[in-house]
Every structure is written in structure tokens, then in C-alpha cells.
PDB file of N, CA and C in Angstrom:
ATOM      1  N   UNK A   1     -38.544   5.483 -20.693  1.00  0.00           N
ATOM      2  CA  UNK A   1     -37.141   5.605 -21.014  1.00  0.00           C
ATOM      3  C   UNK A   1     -36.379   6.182 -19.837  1.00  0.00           C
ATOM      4  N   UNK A   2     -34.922   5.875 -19.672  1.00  0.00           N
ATOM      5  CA  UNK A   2     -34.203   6.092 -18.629  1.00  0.00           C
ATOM      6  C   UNK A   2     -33.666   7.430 -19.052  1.00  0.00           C
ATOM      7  N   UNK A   3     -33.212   8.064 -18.343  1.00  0.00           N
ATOM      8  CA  UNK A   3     -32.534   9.912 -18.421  1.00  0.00           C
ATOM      9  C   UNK A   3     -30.871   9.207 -18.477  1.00  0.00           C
ATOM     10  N   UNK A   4     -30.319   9.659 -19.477  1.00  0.00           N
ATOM     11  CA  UNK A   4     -28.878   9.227 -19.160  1.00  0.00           C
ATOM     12  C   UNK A   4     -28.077  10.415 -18.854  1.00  0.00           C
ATOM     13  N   UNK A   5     -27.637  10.018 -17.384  1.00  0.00           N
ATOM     14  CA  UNK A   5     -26.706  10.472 -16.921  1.00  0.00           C
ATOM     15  C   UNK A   5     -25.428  11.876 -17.299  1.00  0.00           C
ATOM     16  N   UNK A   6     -25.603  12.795 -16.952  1.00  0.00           N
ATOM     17  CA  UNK A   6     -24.747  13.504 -17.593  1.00  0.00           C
ATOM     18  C   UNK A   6     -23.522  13.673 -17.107  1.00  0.00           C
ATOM     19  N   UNK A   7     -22.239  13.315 -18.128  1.00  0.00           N
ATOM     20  CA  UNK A   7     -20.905  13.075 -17.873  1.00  0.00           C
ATOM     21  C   UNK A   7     -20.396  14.214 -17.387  1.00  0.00           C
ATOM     22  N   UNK A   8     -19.623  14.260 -16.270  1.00  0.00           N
ATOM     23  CA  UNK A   8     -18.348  14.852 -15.796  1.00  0.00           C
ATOM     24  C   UNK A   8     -17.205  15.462 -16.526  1.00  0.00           C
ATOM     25  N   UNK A   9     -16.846  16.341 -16.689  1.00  0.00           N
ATOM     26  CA  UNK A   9     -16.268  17.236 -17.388  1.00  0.00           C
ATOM     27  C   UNK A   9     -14.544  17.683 -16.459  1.00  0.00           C
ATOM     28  N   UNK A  10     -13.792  17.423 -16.997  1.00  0.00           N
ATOM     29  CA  UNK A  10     -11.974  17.800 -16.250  1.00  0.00           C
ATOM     30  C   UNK A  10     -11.873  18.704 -17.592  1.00  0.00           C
ATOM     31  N   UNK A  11     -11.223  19.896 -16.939  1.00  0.00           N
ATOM     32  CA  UNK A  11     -10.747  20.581 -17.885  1.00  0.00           C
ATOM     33  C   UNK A  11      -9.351  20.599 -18.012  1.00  0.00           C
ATOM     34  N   UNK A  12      -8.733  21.325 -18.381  1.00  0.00           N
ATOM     35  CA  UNK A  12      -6.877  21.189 -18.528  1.00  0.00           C
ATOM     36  C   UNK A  12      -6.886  21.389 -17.452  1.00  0.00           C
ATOM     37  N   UNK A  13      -7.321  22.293 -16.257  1.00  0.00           N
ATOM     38  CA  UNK A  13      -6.460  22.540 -15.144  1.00  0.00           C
ATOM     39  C   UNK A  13      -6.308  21.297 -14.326  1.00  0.00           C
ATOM     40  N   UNK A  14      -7.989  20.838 -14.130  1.00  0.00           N
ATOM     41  CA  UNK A  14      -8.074  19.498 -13.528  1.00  0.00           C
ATOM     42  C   UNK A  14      -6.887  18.453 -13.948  1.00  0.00           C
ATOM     43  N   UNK A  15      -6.755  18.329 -15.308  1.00  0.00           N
ATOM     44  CA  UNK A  15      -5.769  16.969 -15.905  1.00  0.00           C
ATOM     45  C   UNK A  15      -4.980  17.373 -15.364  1.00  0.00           C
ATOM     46  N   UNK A  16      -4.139  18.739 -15.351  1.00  0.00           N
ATOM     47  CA  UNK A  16      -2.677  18.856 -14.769  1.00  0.00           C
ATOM     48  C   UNK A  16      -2.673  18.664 -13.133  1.00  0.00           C
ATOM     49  N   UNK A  17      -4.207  19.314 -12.834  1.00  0.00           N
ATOM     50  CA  UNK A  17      -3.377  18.574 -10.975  1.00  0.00           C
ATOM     51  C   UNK A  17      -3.454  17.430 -10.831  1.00  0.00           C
ATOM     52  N   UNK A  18      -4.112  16.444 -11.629  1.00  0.00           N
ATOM     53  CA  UNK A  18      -4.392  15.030 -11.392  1.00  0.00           C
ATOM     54  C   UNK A  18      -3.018  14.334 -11.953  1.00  0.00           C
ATOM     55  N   UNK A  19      -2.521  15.114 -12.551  1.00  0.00           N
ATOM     56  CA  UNK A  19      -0.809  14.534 -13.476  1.00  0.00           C
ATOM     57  C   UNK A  19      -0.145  14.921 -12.095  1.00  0.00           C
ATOM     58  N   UNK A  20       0.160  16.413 -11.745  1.00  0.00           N
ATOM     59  CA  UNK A  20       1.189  16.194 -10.397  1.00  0.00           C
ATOM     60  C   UNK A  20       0.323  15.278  -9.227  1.00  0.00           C
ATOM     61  N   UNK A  21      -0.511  15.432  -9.010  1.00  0.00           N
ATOM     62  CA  UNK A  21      -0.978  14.413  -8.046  1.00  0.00           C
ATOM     63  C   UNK A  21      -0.704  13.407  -7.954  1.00  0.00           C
ATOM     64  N   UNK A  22      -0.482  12.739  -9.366  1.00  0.00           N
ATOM     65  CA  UNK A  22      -0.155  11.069  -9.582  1.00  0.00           C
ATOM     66  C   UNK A  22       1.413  11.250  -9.244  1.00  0.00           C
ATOM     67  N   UNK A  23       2.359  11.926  -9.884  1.00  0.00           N
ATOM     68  CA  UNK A  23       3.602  12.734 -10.233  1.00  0.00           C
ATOM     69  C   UNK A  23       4.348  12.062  -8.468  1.00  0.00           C
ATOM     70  N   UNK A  24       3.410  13.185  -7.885  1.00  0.00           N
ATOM     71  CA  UNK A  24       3.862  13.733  -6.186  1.00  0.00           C
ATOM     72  C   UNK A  24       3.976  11.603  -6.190  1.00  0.00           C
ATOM     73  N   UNK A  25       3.012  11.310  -5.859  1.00  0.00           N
ATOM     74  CA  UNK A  25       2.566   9.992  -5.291  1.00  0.00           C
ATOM     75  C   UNK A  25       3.319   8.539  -5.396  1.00  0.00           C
ATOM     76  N   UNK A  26       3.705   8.955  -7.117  1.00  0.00           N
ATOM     77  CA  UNK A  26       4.926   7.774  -7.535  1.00  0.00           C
ATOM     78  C   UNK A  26       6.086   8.173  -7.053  1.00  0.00           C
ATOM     79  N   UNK A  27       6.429   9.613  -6.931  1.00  0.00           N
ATOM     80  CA  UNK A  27       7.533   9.924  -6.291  1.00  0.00           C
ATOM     81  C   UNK A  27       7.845   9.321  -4.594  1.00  0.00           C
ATOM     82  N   UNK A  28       7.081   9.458  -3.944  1.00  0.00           N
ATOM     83  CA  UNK A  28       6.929   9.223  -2.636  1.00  0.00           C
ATOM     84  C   UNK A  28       6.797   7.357  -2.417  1.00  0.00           C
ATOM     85  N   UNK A  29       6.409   6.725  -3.536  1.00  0.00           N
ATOM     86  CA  UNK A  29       6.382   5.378  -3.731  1.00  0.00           C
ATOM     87  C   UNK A  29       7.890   4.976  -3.827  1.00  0.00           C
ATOM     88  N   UNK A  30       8.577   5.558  -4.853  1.00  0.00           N
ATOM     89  CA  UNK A  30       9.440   5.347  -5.361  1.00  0.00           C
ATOM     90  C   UNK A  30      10.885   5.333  -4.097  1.00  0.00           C
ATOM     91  N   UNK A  31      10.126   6.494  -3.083  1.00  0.00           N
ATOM     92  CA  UNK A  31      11.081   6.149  -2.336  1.00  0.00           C
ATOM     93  C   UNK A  31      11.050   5.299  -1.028  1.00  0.00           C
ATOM     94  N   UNK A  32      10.047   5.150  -1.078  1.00  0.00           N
ATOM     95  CA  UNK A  32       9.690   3.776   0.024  1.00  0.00           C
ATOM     96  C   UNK A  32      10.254   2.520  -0.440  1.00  0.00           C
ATOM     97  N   UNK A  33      10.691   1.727   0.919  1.00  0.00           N
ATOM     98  CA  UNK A  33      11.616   0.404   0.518  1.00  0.00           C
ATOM     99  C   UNK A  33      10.643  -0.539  -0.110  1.00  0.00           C
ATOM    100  N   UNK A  34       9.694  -0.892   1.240  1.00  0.00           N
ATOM    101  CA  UNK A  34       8.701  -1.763   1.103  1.00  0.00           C
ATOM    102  C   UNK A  34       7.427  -1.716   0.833  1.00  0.00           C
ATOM    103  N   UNK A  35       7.000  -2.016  -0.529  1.00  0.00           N
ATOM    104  CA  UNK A  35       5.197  -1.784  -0.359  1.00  0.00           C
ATOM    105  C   UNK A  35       4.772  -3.095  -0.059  1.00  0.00           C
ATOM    106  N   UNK A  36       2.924  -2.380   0.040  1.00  0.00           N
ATOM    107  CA  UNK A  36       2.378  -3.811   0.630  1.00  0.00           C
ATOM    108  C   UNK A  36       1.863  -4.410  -0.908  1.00  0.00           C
ATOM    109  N   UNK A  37       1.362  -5.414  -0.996  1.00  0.00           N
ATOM    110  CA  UNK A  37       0.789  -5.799  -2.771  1.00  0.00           C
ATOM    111  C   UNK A  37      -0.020  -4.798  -2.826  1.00  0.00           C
ATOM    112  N   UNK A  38      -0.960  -4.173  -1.683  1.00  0.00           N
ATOM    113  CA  UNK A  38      -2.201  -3.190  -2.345  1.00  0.00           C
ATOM    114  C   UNK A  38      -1.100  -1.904  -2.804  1.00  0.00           C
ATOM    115  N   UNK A  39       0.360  -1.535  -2.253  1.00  0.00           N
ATOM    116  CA  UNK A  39       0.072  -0.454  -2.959  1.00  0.00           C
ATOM    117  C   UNK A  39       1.029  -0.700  -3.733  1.00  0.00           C
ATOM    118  N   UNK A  40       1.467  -1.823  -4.191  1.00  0.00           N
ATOM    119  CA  UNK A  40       1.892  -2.346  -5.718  1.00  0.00           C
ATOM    120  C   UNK A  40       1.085  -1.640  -6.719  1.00  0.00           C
ATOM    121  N   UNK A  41       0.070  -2.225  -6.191  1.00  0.00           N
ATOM    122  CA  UNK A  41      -1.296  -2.921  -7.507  1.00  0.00           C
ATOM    123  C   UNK A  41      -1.728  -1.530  -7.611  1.00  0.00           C
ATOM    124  N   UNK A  42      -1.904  -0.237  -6.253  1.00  0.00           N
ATOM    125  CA  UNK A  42      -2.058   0.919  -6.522  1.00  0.00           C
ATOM    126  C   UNK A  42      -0.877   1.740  -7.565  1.00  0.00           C
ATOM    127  N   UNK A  43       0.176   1.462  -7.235  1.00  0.00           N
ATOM    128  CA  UNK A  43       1.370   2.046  -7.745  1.00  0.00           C
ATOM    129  C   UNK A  43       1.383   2.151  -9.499  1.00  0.00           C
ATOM    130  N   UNK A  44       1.518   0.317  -9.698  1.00  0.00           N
ATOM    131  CA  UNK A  44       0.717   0.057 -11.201  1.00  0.00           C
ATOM    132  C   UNK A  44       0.032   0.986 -11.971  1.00  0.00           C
ATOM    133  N   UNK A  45      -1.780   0.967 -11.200  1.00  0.00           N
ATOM    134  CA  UNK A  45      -2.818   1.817 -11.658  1.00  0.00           C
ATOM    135  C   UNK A  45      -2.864   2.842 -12.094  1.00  0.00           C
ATOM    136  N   UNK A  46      -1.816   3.691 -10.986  1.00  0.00           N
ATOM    137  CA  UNK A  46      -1.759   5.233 -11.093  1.00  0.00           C
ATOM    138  C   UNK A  46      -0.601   5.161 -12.378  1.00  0.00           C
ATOM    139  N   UNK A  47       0.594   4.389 -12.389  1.00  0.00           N
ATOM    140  CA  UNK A  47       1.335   4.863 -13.769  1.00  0.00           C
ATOM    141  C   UNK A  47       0.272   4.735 -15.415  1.00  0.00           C
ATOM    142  N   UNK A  48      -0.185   3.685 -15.095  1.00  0.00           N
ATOM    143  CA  UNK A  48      -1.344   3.878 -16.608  1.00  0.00           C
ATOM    144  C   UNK A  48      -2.160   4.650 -16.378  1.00  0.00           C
ATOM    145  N   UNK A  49      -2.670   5.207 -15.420  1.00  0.00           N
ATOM    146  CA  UNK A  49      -3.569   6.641 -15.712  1.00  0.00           C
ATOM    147  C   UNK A  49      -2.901   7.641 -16.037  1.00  0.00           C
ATOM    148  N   UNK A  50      -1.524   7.659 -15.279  1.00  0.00           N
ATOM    149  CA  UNK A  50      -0.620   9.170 -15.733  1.00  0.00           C
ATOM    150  C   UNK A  50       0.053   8.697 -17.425  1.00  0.00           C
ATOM    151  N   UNK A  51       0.122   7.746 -17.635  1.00  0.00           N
ATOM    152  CA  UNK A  51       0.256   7.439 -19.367  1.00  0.00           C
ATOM    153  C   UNK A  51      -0.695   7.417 -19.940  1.00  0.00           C
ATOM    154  N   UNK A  52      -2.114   7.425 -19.583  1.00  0.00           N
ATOM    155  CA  UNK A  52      -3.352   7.808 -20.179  1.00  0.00           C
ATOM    156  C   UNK A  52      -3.157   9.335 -20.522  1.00  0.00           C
ATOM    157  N   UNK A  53      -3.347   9.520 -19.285  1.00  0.00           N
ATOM    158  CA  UNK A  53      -3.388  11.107 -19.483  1.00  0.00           C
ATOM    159  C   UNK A  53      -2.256  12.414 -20.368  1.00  0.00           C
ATOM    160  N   UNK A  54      -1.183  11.646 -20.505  1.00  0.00           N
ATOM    161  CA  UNK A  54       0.307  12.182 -21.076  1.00  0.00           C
ATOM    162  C   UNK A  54      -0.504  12.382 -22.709  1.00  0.00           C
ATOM    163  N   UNK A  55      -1.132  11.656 -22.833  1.00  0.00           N
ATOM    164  CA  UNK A  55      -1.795  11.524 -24.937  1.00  0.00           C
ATOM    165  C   UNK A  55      -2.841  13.350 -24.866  1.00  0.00           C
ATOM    166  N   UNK A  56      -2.310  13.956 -25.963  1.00  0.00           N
ATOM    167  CA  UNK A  56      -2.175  14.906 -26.575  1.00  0.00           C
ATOM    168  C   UNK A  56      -3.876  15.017 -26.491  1.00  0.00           C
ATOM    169  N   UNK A  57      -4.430  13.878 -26.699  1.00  0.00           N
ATOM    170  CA  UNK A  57      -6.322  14.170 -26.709  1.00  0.00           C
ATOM    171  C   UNK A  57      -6.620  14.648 -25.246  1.00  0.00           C
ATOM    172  N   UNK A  58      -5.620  14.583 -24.550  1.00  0.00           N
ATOM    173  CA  UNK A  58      -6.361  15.415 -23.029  1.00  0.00           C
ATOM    174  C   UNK A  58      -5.790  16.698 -22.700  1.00  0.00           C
ATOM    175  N   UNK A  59      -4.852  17.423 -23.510  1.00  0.00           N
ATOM    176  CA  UNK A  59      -4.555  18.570 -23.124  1.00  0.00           C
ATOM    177  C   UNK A  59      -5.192  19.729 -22.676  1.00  0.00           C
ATOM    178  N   UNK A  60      -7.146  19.605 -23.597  1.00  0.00           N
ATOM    179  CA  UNK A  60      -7.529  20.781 -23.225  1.00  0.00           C
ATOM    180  C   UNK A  60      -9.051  20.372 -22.364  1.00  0.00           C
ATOM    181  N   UNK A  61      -8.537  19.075 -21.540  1.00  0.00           N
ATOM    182  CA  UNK A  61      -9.598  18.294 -20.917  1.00  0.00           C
ATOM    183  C   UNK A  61     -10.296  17.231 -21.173  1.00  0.00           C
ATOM    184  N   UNK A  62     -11.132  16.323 -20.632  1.00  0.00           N
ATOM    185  CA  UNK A  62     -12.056  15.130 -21.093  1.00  0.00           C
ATOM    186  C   UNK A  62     -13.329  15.612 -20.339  1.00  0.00           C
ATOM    187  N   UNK A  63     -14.068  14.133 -21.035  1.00  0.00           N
ATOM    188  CA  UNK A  63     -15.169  14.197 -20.495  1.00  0.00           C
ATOM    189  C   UNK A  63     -15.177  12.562 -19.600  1.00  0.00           C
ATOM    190  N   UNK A  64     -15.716  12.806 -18.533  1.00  0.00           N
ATOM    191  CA  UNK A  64     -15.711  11.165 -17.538  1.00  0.00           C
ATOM    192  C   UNK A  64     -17.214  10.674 -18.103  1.00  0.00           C
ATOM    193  N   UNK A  65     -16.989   9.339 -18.394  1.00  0.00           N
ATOM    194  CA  UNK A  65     -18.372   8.362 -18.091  1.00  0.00           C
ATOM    195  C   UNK A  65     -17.940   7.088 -17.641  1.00  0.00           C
ATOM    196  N   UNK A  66     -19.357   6.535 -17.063  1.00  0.00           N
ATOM    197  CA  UNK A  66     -19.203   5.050 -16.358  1.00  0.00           C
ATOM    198  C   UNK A  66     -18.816   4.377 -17.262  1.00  0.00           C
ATOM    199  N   UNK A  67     -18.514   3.136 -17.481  1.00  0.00           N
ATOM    200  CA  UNK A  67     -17.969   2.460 -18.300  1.00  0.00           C
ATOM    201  C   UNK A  67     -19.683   1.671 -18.528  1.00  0.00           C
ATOM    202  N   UNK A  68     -19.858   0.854 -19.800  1.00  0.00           N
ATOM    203  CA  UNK A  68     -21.219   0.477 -19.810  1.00  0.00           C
ATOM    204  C   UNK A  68     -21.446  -1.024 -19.811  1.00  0.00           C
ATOM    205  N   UNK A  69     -22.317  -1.308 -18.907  1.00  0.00           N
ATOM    206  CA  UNK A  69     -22.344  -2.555 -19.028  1.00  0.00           C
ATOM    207  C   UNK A  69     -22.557  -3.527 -20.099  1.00  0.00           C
ATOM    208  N   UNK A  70     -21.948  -5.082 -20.303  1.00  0.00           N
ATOM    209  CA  UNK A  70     -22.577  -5.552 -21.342  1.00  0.00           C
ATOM    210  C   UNK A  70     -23.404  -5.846 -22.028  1.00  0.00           C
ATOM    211  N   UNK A  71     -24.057  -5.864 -23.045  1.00  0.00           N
ATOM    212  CA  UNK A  71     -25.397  -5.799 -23.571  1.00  0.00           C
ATOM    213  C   UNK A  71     -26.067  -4.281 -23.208  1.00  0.00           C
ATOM    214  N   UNK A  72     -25.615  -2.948 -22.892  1.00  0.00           N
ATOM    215  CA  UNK A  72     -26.148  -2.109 -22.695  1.00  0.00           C
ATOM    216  C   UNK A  72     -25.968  -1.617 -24.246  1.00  0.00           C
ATOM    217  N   UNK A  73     -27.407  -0.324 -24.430  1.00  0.00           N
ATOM    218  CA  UNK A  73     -26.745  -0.170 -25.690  1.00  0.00           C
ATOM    219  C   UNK A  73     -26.747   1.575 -25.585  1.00  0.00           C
TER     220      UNK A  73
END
């Protein structure tokens, strides 16, 4: 049998610097004229993680895992 992996742990403090982090980043996007498509497609990404993260189930932290492959069980 395989050892599974033990998940990564953000606590509130982590979520909140990772919220201004995203915060700082769209700001600084926002004021640039021209992006390139990569930092479109970055720009995108980071607003649905900072709307991930805005939901009330992360206030007092998460836990990270890989996402699992198909047919894994």
C-alpha cells in the first residue's frame, strides 16, 4: 500500500496574506494599459482564487491537497 501524502495546512493568517497578495497584484494589473494573454489568463486565475477564498469556509484556514487523478480512489 502507498502512504498518502499529508496535506498542507493555511491557516487564517496565511489566507489573509494570500487575499492581499492577490489584492496588491490585481491592483497593479489594473493599472497597466497593456497585458500580454499570459497575464490575462494570469489576471483571470488570481480573481477566482481571491473569490474562492472570500467564502466564509476559509476564514479560520484550509487544508491543500493535489487534486486526484481519474479512476484514483
Amino acid at each position: 500500500m502507498s502512504e498518502t501524502p499529508t496535506a498542507a495546512h493555511l491557516g487564517a493568517e496565511e489566507v489573509l496574506a494570500l487575499k492581499f497578495a492577490a489584492h496588491r497584484q490585481l491592483s497593479r494589473w489594473a493599472n497597466k494599459p497593456g497585458l500580454s494573454a499570459h497575464q490575462r489568463a494570469q489576471r483571470a486565475a488570481l480573481k477566482r482564487a481571491v473569490q474562492t477564498l472570500q467564502d466564509k469556509a476559509f476564514a479560520h484556514g484550509c487544508e491543500l491537497r493535489a487534486p486526484r487523478a481519474q479512476g484514483e480512489q
